[in-house]
N, C-alpha and C. Protein backbone atom coordinates (compact mmCIF):
# COMPACT_ATOMS: atom_id res chain seq x y z
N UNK A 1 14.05 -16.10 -33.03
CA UNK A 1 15.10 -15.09 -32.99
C UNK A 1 15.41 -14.48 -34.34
N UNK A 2 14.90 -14.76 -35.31
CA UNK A 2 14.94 -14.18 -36.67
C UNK A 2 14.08 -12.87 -36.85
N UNK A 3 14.68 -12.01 -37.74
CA UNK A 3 13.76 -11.15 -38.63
C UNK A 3 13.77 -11.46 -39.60
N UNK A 4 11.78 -11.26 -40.30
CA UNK A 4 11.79 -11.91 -41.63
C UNK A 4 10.61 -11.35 -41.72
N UNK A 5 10.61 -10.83 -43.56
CA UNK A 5 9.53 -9.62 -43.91
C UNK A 5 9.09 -10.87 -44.49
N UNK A 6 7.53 -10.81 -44.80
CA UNK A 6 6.71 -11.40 -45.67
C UNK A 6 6.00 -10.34 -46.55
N UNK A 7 6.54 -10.55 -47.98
CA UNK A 7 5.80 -9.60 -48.82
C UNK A 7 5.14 -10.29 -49.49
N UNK A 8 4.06 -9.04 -50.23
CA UNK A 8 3.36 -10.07 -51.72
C UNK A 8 2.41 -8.91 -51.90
N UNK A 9 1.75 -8.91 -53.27
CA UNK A 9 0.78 -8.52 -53.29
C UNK A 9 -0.77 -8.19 -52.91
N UNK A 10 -1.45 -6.95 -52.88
CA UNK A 10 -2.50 -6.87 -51.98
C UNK A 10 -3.59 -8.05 -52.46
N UNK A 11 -4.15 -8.53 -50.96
CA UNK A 11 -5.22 -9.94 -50.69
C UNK A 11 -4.57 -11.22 -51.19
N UNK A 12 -3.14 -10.84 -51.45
CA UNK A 12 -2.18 -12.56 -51.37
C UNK A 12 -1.98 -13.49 -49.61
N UNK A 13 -2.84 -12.59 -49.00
CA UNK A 13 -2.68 -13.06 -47.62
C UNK A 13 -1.86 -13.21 -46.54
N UNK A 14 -0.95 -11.94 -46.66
CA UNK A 14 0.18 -11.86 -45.67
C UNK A 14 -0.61 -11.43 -43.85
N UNK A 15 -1.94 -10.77 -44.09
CA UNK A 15 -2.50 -10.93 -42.81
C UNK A 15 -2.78 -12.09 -42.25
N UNK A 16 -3.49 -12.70 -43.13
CA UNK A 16 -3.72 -13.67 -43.00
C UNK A 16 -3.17 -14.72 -42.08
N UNK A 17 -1.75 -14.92 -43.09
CA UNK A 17 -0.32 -15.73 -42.55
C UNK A 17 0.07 -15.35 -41.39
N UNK A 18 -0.08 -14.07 -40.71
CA UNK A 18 0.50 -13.88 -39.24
C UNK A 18 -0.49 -13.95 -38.80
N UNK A 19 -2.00 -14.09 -38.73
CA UNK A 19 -2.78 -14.90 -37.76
C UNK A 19 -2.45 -15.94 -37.87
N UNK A 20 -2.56 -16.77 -38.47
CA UNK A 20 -2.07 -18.42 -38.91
C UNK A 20 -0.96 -18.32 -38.07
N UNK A 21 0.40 -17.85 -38.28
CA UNK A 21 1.46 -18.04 -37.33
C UNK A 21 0.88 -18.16 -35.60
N UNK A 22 0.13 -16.96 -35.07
CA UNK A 22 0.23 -16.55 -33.98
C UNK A 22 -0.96 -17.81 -33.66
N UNK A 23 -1.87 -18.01 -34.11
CA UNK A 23 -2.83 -19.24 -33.75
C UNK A 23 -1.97 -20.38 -33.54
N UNK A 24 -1.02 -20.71 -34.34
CA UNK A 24 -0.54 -21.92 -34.80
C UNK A 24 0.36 -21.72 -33.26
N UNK A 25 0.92 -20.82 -33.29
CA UNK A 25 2.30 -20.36 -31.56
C UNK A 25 2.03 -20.84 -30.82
N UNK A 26 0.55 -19.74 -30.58
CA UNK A 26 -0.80 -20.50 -29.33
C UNK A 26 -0.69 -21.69 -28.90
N UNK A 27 -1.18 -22.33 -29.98
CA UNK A 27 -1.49 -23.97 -29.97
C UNK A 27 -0.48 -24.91 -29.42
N UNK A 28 0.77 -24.40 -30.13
CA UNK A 28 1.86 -25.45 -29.58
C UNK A 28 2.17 -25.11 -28.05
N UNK A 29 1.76 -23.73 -27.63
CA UNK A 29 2.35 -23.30 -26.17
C UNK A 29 1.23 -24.07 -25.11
N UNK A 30 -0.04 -24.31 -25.97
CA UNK A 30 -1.06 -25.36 -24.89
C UNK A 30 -0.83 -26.32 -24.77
N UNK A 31 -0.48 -27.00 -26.06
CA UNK A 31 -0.12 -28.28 -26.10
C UNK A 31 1.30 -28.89 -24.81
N UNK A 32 2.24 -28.28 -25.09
CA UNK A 32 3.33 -28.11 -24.24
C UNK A 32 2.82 -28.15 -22.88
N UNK A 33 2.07 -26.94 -22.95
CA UNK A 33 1.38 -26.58 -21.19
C UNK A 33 0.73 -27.29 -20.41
N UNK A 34 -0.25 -28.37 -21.61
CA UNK A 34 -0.85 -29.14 -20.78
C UNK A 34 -0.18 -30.14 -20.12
N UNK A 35 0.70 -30.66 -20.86
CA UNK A 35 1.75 -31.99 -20.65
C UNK A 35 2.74 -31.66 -19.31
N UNK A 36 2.80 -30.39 -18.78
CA UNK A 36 3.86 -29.71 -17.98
C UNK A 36 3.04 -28.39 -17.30
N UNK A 37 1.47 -28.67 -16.73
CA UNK A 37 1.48 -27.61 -16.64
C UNK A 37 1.62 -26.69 -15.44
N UNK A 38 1.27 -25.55 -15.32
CA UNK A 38 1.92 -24.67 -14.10
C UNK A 38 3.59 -24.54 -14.19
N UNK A 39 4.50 -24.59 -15.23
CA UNK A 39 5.69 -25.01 -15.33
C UNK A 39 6.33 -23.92 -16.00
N UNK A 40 6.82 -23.08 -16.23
CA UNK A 40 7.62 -22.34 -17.28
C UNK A 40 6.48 -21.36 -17.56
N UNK A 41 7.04 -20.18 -18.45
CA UNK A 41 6.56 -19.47 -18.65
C UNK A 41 5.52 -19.54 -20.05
N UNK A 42 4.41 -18.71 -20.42
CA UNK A 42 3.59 -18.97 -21.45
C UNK A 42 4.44 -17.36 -22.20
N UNK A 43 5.10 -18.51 -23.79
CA UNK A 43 5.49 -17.25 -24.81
C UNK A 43 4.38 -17.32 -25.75
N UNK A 44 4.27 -16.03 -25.68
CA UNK A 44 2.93 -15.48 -26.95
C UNK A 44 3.65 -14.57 -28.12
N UNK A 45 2.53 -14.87 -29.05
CA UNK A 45 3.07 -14.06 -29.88
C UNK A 45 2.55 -12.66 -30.13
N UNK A 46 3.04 -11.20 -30.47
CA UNK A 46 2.55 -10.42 -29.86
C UNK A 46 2.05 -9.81 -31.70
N UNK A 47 0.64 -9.64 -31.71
CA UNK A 47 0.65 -9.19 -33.21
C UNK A 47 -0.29 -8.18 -33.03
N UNK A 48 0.81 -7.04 -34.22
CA UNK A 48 0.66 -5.50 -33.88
C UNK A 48 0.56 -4.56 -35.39
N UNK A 49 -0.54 -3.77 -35.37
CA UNK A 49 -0.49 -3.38 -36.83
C UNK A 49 0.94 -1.81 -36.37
N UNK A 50 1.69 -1.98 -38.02
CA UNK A 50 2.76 -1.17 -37.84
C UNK A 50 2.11 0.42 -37.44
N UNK A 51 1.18 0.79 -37.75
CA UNK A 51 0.96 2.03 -36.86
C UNK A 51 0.74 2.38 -35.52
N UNK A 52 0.56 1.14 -35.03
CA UNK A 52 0.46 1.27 -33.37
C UNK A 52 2.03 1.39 -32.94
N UNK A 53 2.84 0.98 -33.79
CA UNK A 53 4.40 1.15 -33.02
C UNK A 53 4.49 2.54 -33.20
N UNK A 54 4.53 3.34 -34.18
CA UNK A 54 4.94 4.72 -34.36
C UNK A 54 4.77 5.38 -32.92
N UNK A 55 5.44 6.32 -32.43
CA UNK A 55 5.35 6.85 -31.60
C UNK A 55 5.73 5.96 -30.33
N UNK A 56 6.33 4.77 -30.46
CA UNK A 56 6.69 4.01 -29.35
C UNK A 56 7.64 3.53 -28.85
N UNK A 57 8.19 3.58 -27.40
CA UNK A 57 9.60 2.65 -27.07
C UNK A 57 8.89 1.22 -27.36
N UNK A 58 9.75 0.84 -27.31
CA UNK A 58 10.14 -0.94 -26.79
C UNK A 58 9.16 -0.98 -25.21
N UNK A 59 10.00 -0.14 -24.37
CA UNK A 59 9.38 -0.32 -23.10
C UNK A 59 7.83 0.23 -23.05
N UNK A 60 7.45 1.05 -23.67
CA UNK A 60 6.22 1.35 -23.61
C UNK A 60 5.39 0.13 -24.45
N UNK A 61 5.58 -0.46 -25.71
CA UNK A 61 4.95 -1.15 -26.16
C UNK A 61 4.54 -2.56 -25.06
N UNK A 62 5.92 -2.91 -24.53
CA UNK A 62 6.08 -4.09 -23.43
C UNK A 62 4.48 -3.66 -22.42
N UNK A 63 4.88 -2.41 -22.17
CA UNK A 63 4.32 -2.27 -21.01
C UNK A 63 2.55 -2.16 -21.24
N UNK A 64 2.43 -1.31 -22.44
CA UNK A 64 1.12 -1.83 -22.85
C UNK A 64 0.48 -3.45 -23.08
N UNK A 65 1.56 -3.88 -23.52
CA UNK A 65 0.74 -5.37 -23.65
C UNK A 65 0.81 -6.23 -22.69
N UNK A 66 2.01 -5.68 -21.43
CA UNK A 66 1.76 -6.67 -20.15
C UNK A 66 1.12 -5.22 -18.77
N UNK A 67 0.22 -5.29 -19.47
CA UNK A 67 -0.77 -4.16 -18.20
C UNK A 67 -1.08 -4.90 -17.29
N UNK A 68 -0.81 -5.74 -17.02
CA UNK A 68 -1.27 -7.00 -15.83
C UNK A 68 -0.28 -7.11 -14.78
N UNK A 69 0.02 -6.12 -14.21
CA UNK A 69 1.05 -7.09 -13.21
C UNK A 69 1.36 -8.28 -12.67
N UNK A 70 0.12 -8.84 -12.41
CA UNK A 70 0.19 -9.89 -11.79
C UNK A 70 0.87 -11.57 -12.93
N UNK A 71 0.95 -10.88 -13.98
CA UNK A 71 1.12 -11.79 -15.23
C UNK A 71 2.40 -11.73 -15.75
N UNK A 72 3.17 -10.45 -15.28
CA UNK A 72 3.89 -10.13 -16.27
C UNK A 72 5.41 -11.19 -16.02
N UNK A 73 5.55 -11.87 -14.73
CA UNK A 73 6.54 -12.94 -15.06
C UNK A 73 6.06 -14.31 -15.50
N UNK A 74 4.74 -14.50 -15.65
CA UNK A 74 4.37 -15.57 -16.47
C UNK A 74 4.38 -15.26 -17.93
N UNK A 75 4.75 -14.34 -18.15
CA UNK A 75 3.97 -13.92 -20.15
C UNK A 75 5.59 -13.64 -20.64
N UNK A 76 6.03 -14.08 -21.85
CA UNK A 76 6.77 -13.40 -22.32
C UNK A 76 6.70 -13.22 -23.81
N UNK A 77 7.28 -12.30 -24.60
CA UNK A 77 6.81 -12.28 -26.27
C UNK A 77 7.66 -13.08 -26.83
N UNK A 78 6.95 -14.09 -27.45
CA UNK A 78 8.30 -15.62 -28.07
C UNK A 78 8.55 -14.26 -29.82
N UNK A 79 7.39 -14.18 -30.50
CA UNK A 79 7.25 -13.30 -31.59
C UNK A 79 6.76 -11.88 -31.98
N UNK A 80 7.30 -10.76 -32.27
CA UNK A 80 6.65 -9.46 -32.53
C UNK A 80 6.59 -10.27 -33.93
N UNK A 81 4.52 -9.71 -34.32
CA UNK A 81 4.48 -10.23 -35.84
C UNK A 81 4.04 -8.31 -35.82
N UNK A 82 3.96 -7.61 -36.76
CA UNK A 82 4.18 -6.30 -37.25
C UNK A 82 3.01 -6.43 -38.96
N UNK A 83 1.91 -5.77 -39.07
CA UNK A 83 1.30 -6.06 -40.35
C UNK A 83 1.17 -4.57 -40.55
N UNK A 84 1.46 -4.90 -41.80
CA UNK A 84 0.91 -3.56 -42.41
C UNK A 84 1.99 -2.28 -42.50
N UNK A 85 3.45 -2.92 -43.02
CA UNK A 85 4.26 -1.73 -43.08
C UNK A 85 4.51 -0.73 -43.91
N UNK A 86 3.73 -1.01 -44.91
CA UNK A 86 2.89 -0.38 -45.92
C UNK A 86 2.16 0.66 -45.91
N UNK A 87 1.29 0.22 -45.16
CA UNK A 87 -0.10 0.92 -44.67
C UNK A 87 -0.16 2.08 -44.26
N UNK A 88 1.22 2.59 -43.63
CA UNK A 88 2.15 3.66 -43.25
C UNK A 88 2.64 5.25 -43.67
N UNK A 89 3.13 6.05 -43.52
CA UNK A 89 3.51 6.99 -44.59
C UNK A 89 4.58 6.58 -44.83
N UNK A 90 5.56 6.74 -45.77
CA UNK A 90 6.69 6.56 -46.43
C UNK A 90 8.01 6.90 -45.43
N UNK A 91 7.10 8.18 -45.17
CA UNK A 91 8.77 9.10 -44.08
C UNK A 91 8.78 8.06 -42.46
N UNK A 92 7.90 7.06 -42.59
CA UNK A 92 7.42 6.62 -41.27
C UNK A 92 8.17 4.91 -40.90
N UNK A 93 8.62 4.38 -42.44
CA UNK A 93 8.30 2.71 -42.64
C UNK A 93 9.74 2.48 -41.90
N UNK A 94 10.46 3.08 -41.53
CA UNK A 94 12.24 3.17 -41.68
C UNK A 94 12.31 3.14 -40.39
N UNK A 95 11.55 4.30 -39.58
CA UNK A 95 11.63 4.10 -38.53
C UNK A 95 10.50 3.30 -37.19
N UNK A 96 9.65 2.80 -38.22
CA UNK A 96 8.75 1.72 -37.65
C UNK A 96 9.72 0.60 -37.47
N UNK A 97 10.31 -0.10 -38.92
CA UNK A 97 11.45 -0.93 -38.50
C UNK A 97 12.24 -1.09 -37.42
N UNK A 98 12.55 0.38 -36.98
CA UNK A 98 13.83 0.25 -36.14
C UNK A 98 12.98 0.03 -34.88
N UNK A 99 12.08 0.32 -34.53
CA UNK A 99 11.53 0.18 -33.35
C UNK A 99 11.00 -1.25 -32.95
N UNK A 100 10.66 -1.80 -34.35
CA UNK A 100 10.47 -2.99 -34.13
C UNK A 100 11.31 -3.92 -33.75
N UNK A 101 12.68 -3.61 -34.49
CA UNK A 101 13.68 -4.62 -34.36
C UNK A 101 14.51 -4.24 -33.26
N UNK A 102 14.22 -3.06 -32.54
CA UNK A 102 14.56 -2.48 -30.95
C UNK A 102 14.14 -3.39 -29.83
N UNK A 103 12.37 -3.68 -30.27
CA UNK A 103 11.55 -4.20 -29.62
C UNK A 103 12.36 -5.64 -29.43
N UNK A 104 12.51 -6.16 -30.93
CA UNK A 104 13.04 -7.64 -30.77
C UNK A 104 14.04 -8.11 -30.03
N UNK A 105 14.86 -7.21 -30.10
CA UNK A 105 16.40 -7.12 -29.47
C UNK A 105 16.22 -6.95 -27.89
N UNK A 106 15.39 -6.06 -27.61
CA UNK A 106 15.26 -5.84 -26.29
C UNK A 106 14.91 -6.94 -25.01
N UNK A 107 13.45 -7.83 -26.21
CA UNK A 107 13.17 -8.60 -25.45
C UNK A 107 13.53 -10.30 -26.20
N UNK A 108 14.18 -9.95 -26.47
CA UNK A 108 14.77 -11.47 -27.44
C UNK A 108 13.58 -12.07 -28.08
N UNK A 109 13.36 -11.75 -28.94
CA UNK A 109 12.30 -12.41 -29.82
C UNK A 109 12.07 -12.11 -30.84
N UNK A 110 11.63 -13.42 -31.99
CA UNK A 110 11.37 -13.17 -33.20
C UNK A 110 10.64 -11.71 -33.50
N UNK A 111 10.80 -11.55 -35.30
CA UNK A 111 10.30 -10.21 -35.43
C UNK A 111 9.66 -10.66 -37.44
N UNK A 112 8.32 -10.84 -37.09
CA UNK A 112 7.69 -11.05 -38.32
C UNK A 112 7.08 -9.70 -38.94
N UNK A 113 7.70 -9.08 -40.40
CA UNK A 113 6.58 -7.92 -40.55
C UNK A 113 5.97 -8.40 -42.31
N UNK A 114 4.72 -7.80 -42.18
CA UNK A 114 4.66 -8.01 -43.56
C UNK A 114 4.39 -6.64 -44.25
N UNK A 115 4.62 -6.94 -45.61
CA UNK A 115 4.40 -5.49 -46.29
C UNK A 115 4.21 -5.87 -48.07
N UNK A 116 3.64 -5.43 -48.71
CA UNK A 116 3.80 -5.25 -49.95
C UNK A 116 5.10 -4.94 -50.57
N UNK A 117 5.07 -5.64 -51.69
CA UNK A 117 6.65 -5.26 -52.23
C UNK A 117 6.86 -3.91 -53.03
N UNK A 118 7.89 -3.18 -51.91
CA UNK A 118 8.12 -1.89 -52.56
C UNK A 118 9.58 -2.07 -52.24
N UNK A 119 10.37 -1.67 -53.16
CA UNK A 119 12.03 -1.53 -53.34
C UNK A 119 12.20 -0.16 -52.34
N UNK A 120 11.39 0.45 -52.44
CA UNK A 120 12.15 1.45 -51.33
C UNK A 120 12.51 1.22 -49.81
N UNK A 121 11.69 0.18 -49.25
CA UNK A 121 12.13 -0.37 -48.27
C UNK A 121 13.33 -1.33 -47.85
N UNK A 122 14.14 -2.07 -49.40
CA UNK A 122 14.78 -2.50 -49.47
C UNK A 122 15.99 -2.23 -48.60
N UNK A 123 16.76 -0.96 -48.41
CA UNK A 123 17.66 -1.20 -47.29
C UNK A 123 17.30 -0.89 -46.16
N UNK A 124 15.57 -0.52 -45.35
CA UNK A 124 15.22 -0.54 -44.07
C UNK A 124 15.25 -2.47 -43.57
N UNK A 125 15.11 -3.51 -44.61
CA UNK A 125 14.71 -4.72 -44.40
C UNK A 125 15.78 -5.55 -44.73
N UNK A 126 17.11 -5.26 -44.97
CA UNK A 126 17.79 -5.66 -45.64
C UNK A 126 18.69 -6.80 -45.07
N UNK A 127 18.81 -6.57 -43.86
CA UNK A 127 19.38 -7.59 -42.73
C UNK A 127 17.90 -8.80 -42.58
N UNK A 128 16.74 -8.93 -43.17
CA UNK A 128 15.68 -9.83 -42.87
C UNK A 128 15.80 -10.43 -44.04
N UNK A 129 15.22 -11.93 -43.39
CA UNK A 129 15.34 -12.78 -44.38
C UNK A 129 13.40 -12.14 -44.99
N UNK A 130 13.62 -12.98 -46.48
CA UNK A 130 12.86 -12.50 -46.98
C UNK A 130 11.48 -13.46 -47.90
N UNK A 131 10.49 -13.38 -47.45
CA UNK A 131 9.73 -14.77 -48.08
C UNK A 131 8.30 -13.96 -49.28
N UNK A 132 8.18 -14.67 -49.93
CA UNK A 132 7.19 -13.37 -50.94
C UNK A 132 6.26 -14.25 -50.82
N UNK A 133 4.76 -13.90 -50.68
CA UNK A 133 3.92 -14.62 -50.73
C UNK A 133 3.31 -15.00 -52.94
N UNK A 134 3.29 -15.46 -52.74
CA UNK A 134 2.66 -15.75 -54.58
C UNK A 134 1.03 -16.46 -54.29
N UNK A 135 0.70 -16.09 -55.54
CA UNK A 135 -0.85 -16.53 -56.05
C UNK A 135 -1.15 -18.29 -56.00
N UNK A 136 -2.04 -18.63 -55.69
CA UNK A 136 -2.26 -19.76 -55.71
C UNK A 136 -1.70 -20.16 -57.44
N UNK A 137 -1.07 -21.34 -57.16
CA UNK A 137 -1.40 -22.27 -58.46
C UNK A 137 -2.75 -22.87 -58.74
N UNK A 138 -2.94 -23.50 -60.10
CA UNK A 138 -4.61 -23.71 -60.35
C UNK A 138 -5.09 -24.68 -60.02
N UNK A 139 -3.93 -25.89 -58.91
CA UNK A 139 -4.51 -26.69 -58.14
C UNK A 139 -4.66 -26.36 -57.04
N UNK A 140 -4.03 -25.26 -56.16
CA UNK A 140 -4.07 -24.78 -54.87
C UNK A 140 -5.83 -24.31 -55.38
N UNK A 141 -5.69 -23.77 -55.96
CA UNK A 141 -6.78 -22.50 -56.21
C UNK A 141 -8.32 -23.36 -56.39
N UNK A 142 -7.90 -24.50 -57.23
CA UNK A 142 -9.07 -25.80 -57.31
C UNK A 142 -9.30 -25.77 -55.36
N UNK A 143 -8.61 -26.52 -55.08
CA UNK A 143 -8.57 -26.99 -53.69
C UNK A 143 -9.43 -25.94 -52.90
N UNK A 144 -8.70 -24.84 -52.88
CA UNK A 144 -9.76 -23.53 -51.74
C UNK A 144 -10.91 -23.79 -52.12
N UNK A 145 -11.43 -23.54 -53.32
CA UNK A 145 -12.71 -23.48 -54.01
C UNK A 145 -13.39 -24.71 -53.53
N UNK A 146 -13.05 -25.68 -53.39
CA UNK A 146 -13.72 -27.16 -53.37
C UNK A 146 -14.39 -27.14 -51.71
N UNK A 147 -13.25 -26.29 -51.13
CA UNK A 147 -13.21 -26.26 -49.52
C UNK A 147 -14.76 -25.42 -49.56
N UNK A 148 -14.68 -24.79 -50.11
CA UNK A 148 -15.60 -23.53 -50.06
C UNK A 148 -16.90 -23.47 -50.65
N UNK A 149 -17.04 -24.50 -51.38
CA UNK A 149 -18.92 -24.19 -52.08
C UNK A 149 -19.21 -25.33 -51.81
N UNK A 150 -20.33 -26.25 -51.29
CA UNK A 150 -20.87 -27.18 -51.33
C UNK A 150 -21.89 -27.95 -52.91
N UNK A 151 -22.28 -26.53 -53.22
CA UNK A 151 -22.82 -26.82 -54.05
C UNK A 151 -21.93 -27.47 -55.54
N UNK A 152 -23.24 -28.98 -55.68
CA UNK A 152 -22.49 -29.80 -56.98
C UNK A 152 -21.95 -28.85 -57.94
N UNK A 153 -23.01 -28.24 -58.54
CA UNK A 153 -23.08 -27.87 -59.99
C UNK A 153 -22.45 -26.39 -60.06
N UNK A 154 -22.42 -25.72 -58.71
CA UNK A 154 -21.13 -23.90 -58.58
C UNK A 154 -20.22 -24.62 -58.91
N UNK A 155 -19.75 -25.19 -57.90
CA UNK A 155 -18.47 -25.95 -57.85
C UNK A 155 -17.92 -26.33 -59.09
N UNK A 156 -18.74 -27.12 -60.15
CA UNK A 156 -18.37 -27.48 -61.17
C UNK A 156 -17.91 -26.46 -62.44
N UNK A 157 -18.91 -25.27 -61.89
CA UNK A 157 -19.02 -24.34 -63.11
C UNK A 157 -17.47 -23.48 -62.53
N UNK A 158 -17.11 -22.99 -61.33
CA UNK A 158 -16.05 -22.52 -61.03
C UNK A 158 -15.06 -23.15 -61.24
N UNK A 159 -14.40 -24.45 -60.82
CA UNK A 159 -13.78 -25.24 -61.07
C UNK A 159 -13.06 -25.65 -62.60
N UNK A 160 -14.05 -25.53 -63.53
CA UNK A 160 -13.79 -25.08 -64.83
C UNK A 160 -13.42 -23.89 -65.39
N UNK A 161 -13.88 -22.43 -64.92
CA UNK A 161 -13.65 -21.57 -64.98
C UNK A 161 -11.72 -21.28 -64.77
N UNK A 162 -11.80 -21.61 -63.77
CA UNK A 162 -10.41 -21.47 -62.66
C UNK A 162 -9.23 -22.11 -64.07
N UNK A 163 -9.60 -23.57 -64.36
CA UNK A 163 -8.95 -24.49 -64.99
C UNK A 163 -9.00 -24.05 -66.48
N UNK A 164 -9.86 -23.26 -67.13
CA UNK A 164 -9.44 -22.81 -68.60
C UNK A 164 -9.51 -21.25 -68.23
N UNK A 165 -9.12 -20.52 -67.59
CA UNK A 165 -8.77 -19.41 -67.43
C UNK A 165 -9.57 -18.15 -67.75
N UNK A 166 -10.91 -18.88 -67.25
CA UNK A 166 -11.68 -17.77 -68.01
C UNK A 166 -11.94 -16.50 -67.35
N UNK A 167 -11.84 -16.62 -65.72
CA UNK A 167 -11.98 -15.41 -65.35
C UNK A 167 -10.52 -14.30 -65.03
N UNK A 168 -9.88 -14.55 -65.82
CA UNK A 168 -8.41 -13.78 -66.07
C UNK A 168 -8.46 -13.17 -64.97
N UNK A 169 -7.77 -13.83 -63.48
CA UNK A 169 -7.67 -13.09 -62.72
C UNK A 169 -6.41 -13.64 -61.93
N UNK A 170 -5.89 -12.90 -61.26
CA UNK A 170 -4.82 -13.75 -60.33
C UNK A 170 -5.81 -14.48 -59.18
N UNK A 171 -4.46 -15.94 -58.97
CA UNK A 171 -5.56 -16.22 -58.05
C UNK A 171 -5.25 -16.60 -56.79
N UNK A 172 -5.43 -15.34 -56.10
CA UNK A 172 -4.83 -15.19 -54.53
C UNK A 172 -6.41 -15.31 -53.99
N UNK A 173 -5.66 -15.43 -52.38
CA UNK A 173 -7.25 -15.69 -51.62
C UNK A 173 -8.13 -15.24 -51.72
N UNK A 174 -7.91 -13.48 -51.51
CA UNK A 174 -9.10 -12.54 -51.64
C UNK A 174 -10.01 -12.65 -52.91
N UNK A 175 -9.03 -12.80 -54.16
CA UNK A 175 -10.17 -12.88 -55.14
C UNK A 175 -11.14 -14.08 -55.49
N UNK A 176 -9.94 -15.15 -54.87
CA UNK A 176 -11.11 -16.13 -54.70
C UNK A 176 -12.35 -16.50 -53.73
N UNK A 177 -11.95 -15.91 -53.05
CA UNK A 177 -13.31 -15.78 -51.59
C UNK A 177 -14.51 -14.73 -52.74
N UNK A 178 -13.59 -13.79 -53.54
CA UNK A 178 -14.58 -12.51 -53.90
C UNK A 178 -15.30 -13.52 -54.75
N UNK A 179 -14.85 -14.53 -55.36
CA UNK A 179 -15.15 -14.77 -56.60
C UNK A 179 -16.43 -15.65 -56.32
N UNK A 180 -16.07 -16.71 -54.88
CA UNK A 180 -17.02 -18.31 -54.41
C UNK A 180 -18.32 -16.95 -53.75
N UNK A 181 -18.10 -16.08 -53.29
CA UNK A 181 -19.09 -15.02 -52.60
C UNK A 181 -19.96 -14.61 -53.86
């Protein structure tokens, strides 16, 4: 039942994080389901890039994502996750919000958006709580890396790299995927 923006800088992984959420939703709604199943309704989470809302009610969005009749009193949206409010035109982000948080209201459910940090959005988001994504630290950043190369002697040479700072870079996911690639 919350609204809550996730910002951060570009390839700090705010897409990322709302797949992770909506996988993670999934999971617990099977888990539940199996233990009880045929029982209650299945809440999903509904994840939507912010340009597909433009131009949309609440009821039209509903109605696009429950095109199923036969489903539509089994399905309900536990989360609107919203990416990419950014991605947007400027004259557009204000009233993407409102539709979103129309959406939420309408059908009682959380409302996740993410966006890059720009102050001008500051009083469209201002009632949402607010979480910033940040760069790995240089043990997070060890850790991905370790996950990620098998090889002894990459591993070693990156790993050092990372740890005396040689490739002066921030170190969010994307550049580290760019970097183990």
């Amino acid at each position: 039942g919350k609204s809550i923006v996730l910002t951060g800088d570009p390839g700090i992984g705010k897409t990322t994080a709302l797949l992770k959420i909506s996988t993670d939703m999934l999971k617990n709604y099977f888990i539940l389901a199996s233990k009880a199943p045929g029982k209650g309704t299945l809440d999903v989470p509904l994840l939507i890039k912010a340009k597909e809302l433009m131009g949309n009610s609440p009821e039209k969005l509903y109605a696009n994502f429950m095109s199923i009749p036969e489903i539509q009193d089994r399905i309900s949206v536990k989360t609107l996750l919203v990416d990419g409010l950014d991605e947007i035109s400027v004259d557009e982000r204000e009233e993407c919000v409102r539709i979103a948080a129309a959406f939420a209201d309408k059908y009682k459910c959380g409302l996740v958006i993410t966006c890059r940090k720009i102050s001008l959005l500051a009083k469209a988001l201002s009632t949402f709580d607010r979480y910033e994504l940040l760069p790995f630290e240089l043990q997070q950043a060890v850790s991905f890396v370790e996950q990620a190369i098998k090889d002894k002697k990459l591993l070693d040479v990156i790993k050092n790299g990372i740890l005396n700072n040689e490739f002066r870079m921030q170190l969010t996911p994307m550049a580290l995927e760019m970097l183990v690639d």
